[in-house]
N, C-alpha and C. Protein backbone atom coordinates (compact mmCIF):
# COMPACT_ATOMS: atom_id res chain seq x y z
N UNK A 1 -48.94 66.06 -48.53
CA UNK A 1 -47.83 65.77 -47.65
C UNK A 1 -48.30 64.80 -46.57
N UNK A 2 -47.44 64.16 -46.07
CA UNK A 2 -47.61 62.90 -45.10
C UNK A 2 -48.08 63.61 -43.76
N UNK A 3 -49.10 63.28 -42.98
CA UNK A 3 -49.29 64.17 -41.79
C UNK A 3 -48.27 63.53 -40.71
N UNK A 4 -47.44 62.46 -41.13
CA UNK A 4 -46.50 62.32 -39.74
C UNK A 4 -45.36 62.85 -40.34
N UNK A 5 -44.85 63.94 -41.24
CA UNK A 5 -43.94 64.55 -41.61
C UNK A 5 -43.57 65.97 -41.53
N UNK A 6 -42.76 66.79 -41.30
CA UNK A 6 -42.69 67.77 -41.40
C UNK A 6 -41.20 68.52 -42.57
N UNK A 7 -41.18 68.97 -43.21
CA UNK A 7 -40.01 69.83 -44.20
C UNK A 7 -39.65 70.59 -43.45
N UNK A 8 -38.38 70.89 -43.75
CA UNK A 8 -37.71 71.80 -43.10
C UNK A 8 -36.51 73.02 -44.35
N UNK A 9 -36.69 73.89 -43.75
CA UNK A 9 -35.31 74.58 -45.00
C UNK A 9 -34.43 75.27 -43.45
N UNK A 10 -33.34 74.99 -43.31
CA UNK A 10 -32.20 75.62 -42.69
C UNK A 10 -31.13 76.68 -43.56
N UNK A 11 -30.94 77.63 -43.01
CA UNK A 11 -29.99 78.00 -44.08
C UNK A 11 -29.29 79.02 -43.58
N UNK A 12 -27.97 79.19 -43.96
CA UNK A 12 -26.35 80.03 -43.44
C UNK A 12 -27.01 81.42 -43.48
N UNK A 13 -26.19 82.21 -42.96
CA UNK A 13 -26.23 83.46 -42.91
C UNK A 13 -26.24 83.86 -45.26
N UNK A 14 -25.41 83.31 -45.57
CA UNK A 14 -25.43 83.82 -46.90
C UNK A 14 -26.61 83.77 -47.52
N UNK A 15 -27.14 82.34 -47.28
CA UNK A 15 -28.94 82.79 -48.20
C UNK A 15 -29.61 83.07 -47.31
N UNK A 16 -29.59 83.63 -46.19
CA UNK A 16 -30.93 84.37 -45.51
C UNK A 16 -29.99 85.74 -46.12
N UNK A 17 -29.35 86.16 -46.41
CA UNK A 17 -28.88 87.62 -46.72
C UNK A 17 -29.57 87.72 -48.49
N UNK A 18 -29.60 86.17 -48.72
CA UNK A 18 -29.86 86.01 -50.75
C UNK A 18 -31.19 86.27 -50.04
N UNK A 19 -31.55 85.56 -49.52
CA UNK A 19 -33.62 85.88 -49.08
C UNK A 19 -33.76 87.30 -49.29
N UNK A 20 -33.13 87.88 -47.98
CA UNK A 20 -33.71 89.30 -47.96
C UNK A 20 -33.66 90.25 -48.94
N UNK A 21 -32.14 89.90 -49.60
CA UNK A 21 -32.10 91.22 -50.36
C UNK A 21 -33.40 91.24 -51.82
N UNK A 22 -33.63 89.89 -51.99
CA UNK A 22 -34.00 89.04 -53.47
C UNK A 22 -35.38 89.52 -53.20
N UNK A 23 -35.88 89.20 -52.00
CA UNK A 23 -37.12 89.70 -51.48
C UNK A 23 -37.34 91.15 -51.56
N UNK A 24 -36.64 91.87 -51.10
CA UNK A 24 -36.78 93.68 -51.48
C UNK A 24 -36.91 93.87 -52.74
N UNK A 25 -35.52 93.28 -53.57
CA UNK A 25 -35.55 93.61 -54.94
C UNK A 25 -37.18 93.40 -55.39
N UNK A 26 -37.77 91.94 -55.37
CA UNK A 26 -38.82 91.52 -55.54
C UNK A 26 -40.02 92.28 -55.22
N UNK A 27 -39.59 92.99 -53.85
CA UNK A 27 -41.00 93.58 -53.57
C UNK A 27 -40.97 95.18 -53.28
N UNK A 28 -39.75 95.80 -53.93
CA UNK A 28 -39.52 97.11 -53.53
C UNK A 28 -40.69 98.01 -54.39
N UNK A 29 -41.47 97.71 -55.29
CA UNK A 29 -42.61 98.72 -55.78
C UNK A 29 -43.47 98.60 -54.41
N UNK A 30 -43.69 97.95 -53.73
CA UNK A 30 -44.80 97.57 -52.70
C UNK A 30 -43.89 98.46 -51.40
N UNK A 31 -42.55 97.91 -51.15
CA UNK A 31 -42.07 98.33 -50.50
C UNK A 31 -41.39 99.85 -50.05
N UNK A 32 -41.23 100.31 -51.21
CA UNK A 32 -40.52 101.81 -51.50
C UNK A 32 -41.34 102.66 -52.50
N UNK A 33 -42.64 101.72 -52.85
CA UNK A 33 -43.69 102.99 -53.89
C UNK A 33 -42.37 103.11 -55.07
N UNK A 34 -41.65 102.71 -55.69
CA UNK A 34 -40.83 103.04 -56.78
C UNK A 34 -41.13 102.13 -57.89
N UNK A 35 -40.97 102.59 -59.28
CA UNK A 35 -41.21 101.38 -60.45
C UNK A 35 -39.98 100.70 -60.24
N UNK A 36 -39.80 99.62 -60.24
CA UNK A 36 -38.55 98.84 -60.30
C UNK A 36 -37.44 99.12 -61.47
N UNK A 37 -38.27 99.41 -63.19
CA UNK A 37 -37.35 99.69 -64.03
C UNK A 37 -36.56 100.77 -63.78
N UNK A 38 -37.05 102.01 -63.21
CA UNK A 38 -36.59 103.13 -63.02
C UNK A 38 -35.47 103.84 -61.87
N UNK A 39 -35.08 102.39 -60.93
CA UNK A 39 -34.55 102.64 -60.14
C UNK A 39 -33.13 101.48 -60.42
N UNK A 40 -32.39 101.80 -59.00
CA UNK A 40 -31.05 101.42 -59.29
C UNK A 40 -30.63 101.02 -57.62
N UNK A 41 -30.47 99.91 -56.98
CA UNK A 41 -30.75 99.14 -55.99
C UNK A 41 -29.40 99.08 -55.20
N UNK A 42 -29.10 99.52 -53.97
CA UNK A 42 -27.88 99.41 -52.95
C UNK A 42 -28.61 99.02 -52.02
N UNK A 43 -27.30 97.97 -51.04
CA UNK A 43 -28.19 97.32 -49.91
C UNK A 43 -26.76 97.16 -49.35
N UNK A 44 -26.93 97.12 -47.66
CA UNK A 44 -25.79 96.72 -46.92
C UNK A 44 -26.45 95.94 -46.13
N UNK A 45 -25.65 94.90 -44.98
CA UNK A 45 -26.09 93.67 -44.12
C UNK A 45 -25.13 94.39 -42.82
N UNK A 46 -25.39 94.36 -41.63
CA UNK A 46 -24.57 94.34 -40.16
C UNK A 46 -25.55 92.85 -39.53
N UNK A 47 -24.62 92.05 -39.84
CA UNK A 47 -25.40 90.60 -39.26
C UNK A 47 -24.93 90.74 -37.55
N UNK A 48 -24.00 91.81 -37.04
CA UNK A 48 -23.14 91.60 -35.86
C UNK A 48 -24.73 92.47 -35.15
N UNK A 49 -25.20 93.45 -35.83
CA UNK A 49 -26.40 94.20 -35.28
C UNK A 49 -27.55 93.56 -35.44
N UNK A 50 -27.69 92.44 -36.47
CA UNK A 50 -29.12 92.48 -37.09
C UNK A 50 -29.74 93.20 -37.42
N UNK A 51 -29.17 94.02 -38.60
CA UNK A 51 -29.47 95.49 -39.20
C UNK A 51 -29.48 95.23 -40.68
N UNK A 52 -30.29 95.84 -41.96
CA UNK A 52 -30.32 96.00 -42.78
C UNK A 52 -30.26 96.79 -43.35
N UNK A 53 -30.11 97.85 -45.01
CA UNK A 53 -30.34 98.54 -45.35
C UNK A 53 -30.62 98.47 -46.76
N UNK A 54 -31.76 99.08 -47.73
CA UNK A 54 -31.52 98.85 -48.73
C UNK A 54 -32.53 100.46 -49.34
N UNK A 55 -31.58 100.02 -50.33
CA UNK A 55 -31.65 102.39 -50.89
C UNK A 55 -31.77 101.89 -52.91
N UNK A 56 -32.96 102.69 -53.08
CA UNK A 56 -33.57 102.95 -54.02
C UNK A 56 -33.36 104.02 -54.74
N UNK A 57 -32.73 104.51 -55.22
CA UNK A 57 -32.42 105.88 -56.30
C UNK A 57 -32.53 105.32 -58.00
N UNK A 58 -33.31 107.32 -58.36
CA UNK A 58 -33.16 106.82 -60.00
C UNK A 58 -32.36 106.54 -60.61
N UNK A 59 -32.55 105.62 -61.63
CA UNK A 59 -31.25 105.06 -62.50
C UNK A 59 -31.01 105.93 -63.36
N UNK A 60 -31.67 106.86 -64.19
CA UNK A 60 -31.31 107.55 -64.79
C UNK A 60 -31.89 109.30 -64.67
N UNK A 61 -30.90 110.24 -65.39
CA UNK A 61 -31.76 111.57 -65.36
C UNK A 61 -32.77 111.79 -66.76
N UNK A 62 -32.98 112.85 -66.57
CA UNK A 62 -33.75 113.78 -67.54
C UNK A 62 -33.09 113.31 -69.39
N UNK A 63 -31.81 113.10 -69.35
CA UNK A 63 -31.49 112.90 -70.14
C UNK A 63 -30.50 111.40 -70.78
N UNK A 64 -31.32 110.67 -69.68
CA UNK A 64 -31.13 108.98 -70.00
C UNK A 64 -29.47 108.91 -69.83
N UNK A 65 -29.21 109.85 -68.86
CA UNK A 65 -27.53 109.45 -68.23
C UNK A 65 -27.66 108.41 -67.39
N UNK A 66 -27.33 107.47 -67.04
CA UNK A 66 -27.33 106.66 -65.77
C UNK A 66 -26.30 107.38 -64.67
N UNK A 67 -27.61 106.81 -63.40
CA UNK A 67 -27.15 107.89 -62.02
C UNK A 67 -26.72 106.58 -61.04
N UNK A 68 -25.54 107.52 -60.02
CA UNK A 68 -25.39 105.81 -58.99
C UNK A 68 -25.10 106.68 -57.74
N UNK A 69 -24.66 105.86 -57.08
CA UNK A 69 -25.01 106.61 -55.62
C UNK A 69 -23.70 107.09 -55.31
N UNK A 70 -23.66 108.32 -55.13
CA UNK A 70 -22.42 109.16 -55.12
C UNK A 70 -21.72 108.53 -53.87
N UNK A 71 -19.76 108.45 -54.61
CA UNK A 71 -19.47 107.62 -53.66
C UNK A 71 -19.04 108.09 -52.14
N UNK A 72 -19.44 109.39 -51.94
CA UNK A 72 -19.19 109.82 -50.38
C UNK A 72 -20.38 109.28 -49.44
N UNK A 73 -21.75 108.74 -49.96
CA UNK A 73 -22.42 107.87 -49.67
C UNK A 73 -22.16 106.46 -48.69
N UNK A 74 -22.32 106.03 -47.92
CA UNK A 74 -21.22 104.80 -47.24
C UNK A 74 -22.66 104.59 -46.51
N UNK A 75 -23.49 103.29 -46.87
CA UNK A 75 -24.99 102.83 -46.34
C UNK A 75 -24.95 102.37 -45.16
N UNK A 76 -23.00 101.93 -44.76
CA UNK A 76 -22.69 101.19 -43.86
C UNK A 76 -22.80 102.06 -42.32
N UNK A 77 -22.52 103.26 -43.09
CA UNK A 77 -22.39 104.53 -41.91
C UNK A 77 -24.00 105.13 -41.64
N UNK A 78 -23.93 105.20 -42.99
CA UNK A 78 -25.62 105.55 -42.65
C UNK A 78 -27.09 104.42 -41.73
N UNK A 79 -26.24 103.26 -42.05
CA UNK A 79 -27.22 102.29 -41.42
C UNK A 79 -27.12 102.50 -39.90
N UNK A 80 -26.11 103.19 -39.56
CA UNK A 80 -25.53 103.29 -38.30
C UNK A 80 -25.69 104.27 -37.58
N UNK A 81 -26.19 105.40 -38.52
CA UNK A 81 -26.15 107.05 -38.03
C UNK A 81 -27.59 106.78 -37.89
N UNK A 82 -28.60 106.49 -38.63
CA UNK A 82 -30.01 106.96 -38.58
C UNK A 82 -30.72 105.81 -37.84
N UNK A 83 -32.18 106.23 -37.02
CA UNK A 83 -32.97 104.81 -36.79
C UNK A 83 -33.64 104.37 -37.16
N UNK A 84 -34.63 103.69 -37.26
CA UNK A 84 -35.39 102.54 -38.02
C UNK A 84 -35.81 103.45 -38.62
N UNK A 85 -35.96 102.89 -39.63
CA UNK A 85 -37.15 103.70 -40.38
C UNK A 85 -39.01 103.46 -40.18
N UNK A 86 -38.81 102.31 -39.69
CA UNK A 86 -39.94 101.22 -40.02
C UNK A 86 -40.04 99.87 -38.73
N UNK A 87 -41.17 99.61 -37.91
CA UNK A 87 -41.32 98.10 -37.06
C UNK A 87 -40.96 97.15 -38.20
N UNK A 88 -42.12 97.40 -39.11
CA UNK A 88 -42.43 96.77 -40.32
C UNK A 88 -41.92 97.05 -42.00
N UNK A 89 -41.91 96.06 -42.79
CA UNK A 89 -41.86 96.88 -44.14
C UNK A 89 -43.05 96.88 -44.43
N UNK A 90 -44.61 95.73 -43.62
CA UNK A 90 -45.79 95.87 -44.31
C UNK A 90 -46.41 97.11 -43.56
N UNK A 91 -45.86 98.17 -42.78
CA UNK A 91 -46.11 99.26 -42.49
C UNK A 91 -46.70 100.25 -43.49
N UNK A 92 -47.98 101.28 -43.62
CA UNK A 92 -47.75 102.45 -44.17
C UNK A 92 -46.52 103.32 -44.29
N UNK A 93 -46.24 103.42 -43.56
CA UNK A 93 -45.02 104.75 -42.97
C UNK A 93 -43.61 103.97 -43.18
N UNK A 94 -43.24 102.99 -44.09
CA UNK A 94 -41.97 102.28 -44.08
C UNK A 94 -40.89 102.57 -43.97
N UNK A 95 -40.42 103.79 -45.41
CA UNK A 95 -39.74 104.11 -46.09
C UNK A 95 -39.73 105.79 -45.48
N UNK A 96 -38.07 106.35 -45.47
CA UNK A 96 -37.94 107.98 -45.23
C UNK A 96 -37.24 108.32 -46.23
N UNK A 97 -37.89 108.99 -46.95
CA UNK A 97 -36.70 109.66 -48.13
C UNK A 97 -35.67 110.78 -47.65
N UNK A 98 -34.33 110.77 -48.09
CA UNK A 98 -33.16 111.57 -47.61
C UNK A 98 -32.42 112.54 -49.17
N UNK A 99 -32.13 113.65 -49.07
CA UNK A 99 -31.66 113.80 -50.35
C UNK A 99 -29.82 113.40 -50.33
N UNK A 100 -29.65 113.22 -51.64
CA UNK A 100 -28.44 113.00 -51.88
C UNK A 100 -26.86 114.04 -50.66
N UNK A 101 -27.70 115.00 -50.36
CA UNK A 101 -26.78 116.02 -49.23
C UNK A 101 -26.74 115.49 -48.30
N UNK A 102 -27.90 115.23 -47.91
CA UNK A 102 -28.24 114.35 -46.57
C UNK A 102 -27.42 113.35 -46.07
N UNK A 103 -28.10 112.81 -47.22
CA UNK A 103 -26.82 111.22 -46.93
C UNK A 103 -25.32 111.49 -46.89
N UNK A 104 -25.32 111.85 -47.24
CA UNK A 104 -23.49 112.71 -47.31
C UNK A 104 -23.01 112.93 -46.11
N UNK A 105 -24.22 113.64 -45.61
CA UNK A 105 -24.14 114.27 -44.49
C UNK A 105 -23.77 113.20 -43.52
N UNK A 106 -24.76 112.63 -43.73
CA UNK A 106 -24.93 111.04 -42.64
C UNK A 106 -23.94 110.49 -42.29
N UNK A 107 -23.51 110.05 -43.68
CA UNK A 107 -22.33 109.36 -43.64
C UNK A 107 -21.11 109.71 -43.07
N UNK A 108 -20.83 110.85 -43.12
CA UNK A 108 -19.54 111.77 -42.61
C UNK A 108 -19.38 111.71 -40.74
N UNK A 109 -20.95 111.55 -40.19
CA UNK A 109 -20.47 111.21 -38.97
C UNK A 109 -20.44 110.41 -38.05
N UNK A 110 -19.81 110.54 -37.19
CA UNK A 110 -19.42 109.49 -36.32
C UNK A 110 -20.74 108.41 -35.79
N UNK A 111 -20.73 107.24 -35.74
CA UNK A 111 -21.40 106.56 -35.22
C UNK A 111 -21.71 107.15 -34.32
N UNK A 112 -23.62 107.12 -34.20
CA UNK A 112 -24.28 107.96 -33.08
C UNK A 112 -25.58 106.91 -32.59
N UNK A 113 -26.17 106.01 -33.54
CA UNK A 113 -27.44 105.60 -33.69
C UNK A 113 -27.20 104.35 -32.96
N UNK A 114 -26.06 103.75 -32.32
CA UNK A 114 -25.70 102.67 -31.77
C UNK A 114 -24.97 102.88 -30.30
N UNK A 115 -24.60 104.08 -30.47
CA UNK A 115 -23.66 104.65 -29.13
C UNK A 115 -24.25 104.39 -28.03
């Protein structure tokens, strides 16, 4: 490269949202300890917060049913109810696992984590 030059990439809110999520997908064994084949990938954006979320569950059971994220689930509420999980994703301690009740749970109440 020319040393009196510099490149640049600018880019909309839509591909920094394609970055991030493409990037998790990409790096969620590193990121969430999960095999990638075995899982099944939800993600929400609050660009008004600068908030993310992205949720890893198995794709299938015991008996090769495919599983999805039950729809009383709402990531949007949950991104909202709980706090960081993480400074970092290159953190040890990144990721909090919740069971399927939980989240239910979460979701059902009122915005608290922003109040």
């Amino acid at each position: 490269m020319d040393k009196n030059k510099g490149r640049l990439i600018k880019i909309s809110e839509k591909a920094l949202k394609e970055l991030i999520y493409e990037t998790f997908v990409e790096k969620q064994a590193d990121f969430l300890d999960v095999e990638p084949t075995e899982v099944s990938d939800y993600f929400e954006f609050d660009i008004e917060n600068g908030e993310f979320i992205f949720c890893a569950i198995k794709s299938e059971d015991e008996e090769g049913n495919f599983l999805s994220l039950p729809r009383e689930i709402d990531l949007k509420k949950v991104m909202k109810n709980i706090p960081d999980t993480t400074d970092s994703v290159f953190s040890a301690n990144r990721y909090k696992e919740y069971t399927m009740d939980e989240l239910i749970e979460i979701s059902s109440q009122q915005n608290k984590h922003h109040e």
